[in-house]
Protein backbone atom coordinates (compact mmCIF):
# COMPACT_ATOMS: atom_id res chain seq x y z
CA UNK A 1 26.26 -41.75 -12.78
CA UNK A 2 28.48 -39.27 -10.90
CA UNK A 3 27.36 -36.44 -8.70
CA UNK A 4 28.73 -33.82 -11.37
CA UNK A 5 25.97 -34.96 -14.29
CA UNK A 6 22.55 -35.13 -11.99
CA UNK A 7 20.29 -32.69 -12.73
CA UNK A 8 19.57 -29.99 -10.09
CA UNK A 9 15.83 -31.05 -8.11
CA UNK A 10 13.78 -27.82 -7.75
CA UNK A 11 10.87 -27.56 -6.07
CA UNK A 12 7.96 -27.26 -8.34
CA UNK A 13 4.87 -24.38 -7.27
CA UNK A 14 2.35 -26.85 -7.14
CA UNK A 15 4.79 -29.28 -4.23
CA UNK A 16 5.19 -26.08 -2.13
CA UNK A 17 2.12 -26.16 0.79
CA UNK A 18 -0.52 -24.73 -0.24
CA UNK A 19 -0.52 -21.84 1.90
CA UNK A 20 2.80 -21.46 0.75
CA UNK A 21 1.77 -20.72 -2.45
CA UNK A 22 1.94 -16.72 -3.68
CA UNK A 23 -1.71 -16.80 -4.83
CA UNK A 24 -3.21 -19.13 -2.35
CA UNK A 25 -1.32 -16.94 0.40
CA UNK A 26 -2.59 -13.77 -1.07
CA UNK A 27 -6.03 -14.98 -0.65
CA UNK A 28 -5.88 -16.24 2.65
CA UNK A 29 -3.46 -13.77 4.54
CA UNK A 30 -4.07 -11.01 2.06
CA UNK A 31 -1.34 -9.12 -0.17
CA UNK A 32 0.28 -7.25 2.49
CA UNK A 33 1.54 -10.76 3.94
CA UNK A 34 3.59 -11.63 0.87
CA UNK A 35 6.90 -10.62 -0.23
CA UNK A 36 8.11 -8.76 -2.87
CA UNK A 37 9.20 -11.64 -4.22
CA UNK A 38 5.92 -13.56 -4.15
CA UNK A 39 3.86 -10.23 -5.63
CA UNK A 40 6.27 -10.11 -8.62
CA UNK A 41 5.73 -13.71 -9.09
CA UNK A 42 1.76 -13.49 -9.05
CA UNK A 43 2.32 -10.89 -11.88
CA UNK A 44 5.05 -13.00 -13.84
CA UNK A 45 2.58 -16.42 -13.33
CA UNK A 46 5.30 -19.09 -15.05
CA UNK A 47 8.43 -19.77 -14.29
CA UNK A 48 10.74 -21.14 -16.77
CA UNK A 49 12.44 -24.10 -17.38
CA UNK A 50 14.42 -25.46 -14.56
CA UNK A 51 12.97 -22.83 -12.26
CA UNK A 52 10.03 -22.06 -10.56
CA UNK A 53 8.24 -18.24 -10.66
CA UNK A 54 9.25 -17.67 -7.77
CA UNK A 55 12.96 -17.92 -8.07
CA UNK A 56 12.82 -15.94 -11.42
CA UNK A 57 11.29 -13.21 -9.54
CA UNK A 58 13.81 -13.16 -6.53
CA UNK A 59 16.35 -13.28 -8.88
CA UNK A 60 15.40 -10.17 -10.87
CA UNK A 61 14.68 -8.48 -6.98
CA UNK A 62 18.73 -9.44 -6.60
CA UNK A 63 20.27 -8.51 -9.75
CA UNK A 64 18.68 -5.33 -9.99
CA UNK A 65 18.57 -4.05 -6.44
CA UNK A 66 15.11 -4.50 -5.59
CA UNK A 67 11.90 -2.64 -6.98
CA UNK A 68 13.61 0.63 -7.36
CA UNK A 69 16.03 -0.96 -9.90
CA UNK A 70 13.56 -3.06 -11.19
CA UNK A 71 11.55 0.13 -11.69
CA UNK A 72 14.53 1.84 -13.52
CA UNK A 73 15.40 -0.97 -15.91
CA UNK A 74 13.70 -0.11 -19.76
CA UNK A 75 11.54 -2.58 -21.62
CA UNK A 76 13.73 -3.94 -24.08
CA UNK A 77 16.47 -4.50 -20.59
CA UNK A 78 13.59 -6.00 -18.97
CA UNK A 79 12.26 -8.37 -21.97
CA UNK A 80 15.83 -9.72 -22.34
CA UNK A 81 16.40 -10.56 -18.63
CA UNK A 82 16.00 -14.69 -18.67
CA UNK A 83 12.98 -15.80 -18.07
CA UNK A 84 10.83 -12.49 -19.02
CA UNK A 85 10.09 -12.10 -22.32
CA UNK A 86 8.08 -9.48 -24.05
CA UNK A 87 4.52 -10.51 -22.04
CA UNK A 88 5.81 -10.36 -18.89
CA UNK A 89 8.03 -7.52 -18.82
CA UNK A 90 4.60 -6.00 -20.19
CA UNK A 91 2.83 -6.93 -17.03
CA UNK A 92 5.57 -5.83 -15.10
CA UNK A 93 6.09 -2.12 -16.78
CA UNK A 94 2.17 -1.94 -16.29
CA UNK A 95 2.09 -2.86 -12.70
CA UNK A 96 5.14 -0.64 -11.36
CA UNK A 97 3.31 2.23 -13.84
CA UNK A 98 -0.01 1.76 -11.61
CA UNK A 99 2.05 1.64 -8.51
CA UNK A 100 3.70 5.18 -9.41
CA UNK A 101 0.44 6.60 -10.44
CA UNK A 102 -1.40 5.52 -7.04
CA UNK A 103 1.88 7.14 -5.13
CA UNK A 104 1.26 10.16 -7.28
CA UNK A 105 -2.54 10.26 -6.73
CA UNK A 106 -2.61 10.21 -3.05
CA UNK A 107 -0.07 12.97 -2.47
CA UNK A 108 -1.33 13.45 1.30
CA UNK A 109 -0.31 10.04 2.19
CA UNK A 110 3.63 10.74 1.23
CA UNK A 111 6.50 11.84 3.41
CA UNK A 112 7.07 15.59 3.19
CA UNK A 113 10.85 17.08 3.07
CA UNK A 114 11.10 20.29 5.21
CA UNK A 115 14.54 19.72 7.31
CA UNK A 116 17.76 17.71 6.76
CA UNK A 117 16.36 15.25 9.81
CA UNK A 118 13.26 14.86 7.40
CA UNK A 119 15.50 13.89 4.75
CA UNK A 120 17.74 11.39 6.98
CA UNK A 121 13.69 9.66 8.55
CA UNK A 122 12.50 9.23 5.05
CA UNK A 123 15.73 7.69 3.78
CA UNK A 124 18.93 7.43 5.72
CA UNK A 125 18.15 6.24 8.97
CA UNK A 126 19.22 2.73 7.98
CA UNK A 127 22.01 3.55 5.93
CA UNK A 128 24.58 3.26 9.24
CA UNK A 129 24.60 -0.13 9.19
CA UNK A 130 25.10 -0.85 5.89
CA UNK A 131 29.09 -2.47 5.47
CA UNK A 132 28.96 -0.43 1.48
CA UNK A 133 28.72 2.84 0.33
CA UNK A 134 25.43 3.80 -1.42
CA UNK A 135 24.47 7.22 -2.60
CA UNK A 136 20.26 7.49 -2.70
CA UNK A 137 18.37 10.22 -4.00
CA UNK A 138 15.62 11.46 -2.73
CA UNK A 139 13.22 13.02 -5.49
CA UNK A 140 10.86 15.44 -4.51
CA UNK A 141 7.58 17.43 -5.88
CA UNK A 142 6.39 20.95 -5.58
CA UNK A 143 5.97 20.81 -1.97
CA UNK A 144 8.87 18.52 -1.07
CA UNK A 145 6.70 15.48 -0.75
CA UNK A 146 8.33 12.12 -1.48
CA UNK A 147 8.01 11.35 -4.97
CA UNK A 148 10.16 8.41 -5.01
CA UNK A 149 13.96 7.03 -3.48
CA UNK A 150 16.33 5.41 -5.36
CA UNK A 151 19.29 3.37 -4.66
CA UNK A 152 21.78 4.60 -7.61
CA UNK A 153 25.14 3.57 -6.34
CA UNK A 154 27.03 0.74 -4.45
CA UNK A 155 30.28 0.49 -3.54
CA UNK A 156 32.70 3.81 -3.61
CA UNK A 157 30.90 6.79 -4.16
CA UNK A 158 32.97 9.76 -5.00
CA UNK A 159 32.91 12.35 -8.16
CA UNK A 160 34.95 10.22 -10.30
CA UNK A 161 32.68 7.28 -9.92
CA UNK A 162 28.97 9.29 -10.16
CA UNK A 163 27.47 10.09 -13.72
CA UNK A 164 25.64 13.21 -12.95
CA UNK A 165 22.81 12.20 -15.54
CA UNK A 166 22.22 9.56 -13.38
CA UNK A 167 21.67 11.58 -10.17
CA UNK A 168 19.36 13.56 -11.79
CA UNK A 169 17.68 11.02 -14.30
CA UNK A 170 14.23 10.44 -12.74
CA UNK A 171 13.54 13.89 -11.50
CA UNK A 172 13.62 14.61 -14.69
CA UNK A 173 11.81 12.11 -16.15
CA UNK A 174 8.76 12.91 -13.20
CA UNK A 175 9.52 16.38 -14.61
CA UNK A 176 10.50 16.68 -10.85
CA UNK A 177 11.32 20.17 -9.22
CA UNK A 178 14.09 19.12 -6.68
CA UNK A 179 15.75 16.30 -4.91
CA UNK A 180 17.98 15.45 -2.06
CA UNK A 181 20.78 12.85 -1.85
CA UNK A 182 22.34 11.00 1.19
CA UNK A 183 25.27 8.70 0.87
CA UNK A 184 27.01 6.53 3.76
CA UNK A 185 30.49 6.32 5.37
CA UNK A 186 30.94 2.57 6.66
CA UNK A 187 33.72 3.65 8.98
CA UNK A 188 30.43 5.18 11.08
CA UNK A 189 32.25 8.54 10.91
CA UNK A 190 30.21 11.09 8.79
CA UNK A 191 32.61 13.96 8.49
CA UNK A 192 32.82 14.89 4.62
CA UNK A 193 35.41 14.61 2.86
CA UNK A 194 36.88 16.53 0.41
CA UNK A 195 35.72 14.31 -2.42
CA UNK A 196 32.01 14.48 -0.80
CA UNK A 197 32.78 18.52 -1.40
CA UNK A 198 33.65 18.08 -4.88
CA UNK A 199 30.89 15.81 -5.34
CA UNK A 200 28.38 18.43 -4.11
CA UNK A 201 29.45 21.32 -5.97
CA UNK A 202 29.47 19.44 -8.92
CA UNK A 203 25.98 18.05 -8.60
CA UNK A 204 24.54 22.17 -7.33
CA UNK A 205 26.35 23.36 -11.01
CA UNK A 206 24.60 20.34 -12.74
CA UNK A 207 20.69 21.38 -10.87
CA UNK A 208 21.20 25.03 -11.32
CA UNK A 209 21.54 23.60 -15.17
CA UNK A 210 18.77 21.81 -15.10
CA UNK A 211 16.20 23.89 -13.13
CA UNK A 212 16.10 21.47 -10.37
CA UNK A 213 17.04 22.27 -6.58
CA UNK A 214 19.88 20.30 -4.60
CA UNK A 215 17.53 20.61 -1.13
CA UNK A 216 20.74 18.88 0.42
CA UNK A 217 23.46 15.89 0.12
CA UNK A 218 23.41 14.15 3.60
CA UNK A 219 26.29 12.16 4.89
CA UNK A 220 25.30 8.94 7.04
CA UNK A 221 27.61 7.83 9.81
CA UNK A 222 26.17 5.01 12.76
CA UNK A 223 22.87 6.63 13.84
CA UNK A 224 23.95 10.21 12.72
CA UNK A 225 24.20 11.97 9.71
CA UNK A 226 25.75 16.01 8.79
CA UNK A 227 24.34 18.26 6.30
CA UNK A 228 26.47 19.65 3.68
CA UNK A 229 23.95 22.53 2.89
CA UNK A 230 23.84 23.49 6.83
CA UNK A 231 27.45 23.40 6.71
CA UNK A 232 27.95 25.29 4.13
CA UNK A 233 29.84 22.84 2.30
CA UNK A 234 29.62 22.67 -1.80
CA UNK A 235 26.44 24.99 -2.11
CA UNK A 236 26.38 28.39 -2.25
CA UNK A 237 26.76 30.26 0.67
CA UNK A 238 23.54 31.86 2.07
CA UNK A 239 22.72 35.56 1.82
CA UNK A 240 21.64 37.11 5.24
């Protein structure tokens, strides 16, 4: 038999060590030990043929960008992803819904926005390093506490490439009052462009629309970062 036709060995849950094992490692080292990986796959509980649960969960983790895309994906996306079906993406809905809620309960315990540094410590200061573009967005409540950060974009990020919808999708669907954005330059330098100009003005036009504020769209360089609001770039200029 050639090496083409044998089947693929995977490890099965129950040949991992036991400590090894999502539940059993839960138990003994508690749930802040495990990945997110091994928490999804405690919720999911079966893997599917060919594949354990814990390589169905890190594959949804990868092809969706980690929790926050996992988060953003709808039922009927999630029940068709292999290996879900309608139970699980059930449990999973449920248990990123009780994860929003208990962010949304303890309101104290969340990040506050007050300064474009605050904005860049919540969720820039690793974006330097990063050898990609990505645009986040920051989305905010009444008192500019974190409500939640989401990855949106990877890869060029410019006007012609960002759906406006898409910036402002979960704000409104939090029936949030204002966000921020921050996007990268992987050259390290983070003097905007004119296309990060555009991109701003077009996004303030689009929140004046909707009754939501721009606070700011940062632009993240190697370990610093410029303000587009503080320089008066694609927002309104201030009244004295």
């Amino acid at each position: 038999m050639g090496a083409d036709s044998r089947a693929t060995y995977h490890l099965t849950m129950r040949e991992m060590p036991a400590d090894e094992r999502p539940r059993e490692k839960l138990r003994l080292r508690g749930a802040a030990a495990l990945t997110n990986a091994e928490l999804l796959a405690i919720i999911l509980n079966t893997g599917v043929r060919g594949a354990t649960v814990l390589d169905v969960a890190t594959r949804l983790l990868v092809e969706h960008d980690g929790l926050p895309g996992l988060a953003r994906l709808d039922f009927e996306d999630l029940r068709r992803s292999h290996g879900i079906g309608e139970a699980k993406a059930a449990k999973l809905k449920a248990a990123l819904e009780l994860g929003r809620r208990l962010t949304v309960a303890q309101p104290e315990d969340r990040p506050r926005v007050q300064t474009p540094e605050d904005i860049y410590a919540v969720a820039g200061s690793d974006m330097g390093a990063l050898d990609q573009e990505q645009l986040r967005v920051v989305v905010l409540d009444t008192k500019n506490r974190v409500l939640r950060t989401v990855t949106l974009y990877q890869g060029s990020v410019n006007s012609a490439q960002v759906r406006v919808a898409e910036v402002f999708r979960d704000a409104v669907r939090l029936n949030a009052p204002a966000i921020a954005i921050l996007h990268n330059h992987p050259s390290g330098d983070p003097t905007p462009s004119a296309a990060d100009v555009a991109l701003t003005a077009q996004l303030v036009q689009a929140a004046q629309l909707l009754g939501i504020d721009l606070l700011d769209h940062l632009i993240v360089g190697h370990n610093q970062f410029r303000s587009l609001r503080r320089m008066g770039l694609g927002f309104p200029a201030q009244r004295g």
